[in-house]
Protein backbone atom coordinates (compact mmCIF):
# COMPACT_ATOMS: atom_id res chain seq x y z
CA UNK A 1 -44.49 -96.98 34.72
CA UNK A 2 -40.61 -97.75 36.06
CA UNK A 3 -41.77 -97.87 39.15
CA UNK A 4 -44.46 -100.03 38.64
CA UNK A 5 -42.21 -102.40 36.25
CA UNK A 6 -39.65 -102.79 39.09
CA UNK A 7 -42.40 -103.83 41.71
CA UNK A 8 -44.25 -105.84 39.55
CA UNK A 9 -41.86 -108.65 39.96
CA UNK A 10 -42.44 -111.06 42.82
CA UNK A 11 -39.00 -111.22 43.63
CA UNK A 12 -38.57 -108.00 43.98
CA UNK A 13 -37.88 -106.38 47.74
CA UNK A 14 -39.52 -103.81 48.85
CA UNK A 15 -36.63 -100.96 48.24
CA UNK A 16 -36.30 -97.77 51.09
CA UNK A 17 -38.31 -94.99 51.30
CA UNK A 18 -34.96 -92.89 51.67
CA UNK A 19 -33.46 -94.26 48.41
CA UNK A 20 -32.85 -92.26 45.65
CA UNK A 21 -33.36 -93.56 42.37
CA UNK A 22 -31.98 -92.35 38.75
CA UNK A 23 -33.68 -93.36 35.35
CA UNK A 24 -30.87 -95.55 34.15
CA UNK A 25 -30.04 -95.99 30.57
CA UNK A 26 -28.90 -100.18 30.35
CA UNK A 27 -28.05 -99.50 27.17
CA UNK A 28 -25.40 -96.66 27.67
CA UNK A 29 -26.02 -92.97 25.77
CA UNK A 30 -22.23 -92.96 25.23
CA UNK A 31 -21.95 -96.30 24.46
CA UNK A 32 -24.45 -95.78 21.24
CA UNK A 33 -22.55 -92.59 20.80
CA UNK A 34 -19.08 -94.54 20.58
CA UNK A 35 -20.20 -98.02 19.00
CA UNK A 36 -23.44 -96.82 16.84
CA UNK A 37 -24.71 -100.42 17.26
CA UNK A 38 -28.05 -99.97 17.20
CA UNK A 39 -30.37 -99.13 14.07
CA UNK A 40 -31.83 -95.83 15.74
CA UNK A 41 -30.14 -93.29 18.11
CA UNK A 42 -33.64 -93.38 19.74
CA UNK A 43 -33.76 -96.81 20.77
CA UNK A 44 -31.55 -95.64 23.73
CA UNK A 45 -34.69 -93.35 25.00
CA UNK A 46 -36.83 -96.50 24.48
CA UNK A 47 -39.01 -97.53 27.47
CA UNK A 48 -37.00 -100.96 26.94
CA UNK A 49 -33.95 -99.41 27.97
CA UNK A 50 -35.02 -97.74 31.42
CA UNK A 51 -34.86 -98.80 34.89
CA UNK A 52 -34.92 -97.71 38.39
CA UNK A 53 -31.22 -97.59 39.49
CA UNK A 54 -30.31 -96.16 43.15
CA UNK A 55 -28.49 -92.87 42.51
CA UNK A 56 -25.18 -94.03 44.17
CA UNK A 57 -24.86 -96.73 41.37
CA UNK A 58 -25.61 -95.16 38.56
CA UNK A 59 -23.55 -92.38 39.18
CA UNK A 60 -20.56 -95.28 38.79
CA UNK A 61 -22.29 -97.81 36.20
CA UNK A 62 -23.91 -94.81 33.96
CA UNK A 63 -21.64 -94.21 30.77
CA UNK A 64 -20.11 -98.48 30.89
CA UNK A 65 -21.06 -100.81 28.36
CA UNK A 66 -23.15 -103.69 29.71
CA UNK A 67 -20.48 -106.54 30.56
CA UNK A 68 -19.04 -103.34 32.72
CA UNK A 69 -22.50 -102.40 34.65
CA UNK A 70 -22.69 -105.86 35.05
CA UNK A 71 -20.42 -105.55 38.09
CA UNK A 72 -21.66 -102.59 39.35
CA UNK A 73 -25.24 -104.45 39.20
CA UNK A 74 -23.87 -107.24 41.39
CA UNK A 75 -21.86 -105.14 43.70
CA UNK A 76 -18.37 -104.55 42.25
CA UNK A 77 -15.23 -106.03 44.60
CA UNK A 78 -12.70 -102.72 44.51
CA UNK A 79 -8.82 -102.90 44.62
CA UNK A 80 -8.58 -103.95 48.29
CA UNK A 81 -11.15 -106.70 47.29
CA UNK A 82 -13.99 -105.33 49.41
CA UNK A 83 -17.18 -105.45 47.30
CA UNK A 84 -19.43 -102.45 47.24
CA UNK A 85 -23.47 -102.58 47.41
CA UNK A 86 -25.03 -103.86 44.14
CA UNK A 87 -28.40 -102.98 43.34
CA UNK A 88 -31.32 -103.57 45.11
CA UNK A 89 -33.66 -103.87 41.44
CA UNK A 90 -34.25 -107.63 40.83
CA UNK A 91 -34.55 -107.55 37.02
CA UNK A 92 -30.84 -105.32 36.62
CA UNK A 93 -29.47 -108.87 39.19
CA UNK A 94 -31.03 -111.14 37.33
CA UNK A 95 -29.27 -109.23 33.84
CA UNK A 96 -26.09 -108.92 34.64
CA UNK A 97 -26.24 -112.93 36.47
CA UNK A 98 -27.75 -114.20 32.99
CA UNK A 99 -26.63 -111.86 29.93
CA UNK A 100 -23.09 -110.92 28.50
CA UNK A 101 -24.48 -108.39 26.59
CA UNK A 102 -27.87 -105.63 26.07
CA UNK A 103 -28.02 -105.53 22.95
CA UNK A 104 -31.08 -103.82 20.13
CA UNK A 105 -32.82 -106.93 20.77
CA UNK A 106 -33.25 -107.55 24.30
CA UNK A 107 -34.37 -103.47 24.34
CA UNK A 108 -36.87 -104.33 22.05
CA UNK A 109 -37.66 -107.65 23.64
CA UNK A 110 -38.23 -106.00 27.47
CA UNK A 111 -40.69 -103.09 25.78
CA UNK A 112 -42.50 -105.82 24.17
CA UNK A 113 -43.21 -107.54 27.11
CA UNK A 114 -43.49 -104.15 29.32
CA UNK A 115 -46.27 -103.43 26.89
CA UNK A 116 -48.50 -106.46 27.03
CA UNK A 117 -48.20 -106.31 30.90
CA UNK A 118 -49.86 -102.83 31.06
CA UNK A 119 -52.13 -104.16 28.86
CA UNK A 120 -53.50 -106.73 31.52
C-alpha cells in the first residue's frame, strides 16, 4: 500500500530501481517513547505514520523528532556547509517544507485520507 501511496501522487518522480527503501516511522518510536504525546503507543504503527524512506536517510532521520527529520527530508547542509541528498518521496518534501510539527492529528488525518483513496 506504501508503495502505491508514494506513487499515487502526480508529483511524484519515478524513484530508482536500485534504491533501497526503509518503512519509516514520521512519527519517531523513540520519540513516543521519550515524550508519550500521543493517546496510544499504537498510533506510531498506524498506517498514517509510514512512508517509503531511501535506506541511507532513514538510517540518519530515524529516532529525530519531526522539526529534526525535517532537514534530513530536505537534504541536511553538514558542518562544512555542503548539503547532503534529501529524499526523493514527494509527500515527506512537501512535510517538512509546510509543517513544524507531526503530531496525533496529522497521523490520523493522512490514514483518513489513505483510506478513502483505496476506497476509489
Amino acid at each position: 500500500m506504501l508503495t502505491w501511496w508514494v506513487s499515487k501522487k502526480p508529483e511524484q518522480q519515478l524513484l530508482k530501481l536500485e534504491t533501497k527503501f526503509d518503512i519509516e516511522h514520521i512519527y519517531a518510536k523513540n520519540r513516543y517513547e521519550k515524550e508519550h504525546t500521543l493517546s496510544n503507543r499504537n498510533k506510531v504503527e498506524n498506517l498514517g505514520n509510514k512512508s517509503f524512506l531511501e535506506k541511507s536517510i532513514n538510517i540518519r532521520a530515524s529516532d529525530y523528532c519531526f522539526v529534526d527529520k525535517r532537514n534530513y527530508y530536505c537534504g541536511l547542509k553538514n558542518s562544512r556547509n555542503k548539503a547532503n541528498e534529501g529524499t526523493n518521496i514527494y509527500e515527506l518534501r512537501f512535510m517538512a517544507e509546510t509543517k513544524s510539527d507531526f503530531t496525533e492529528q496529522d497521523i490520523e488525518e493522512r490514514y483518513d485520507i489513505l483510506i478513502v483513496s483505496l476506497s476509489f
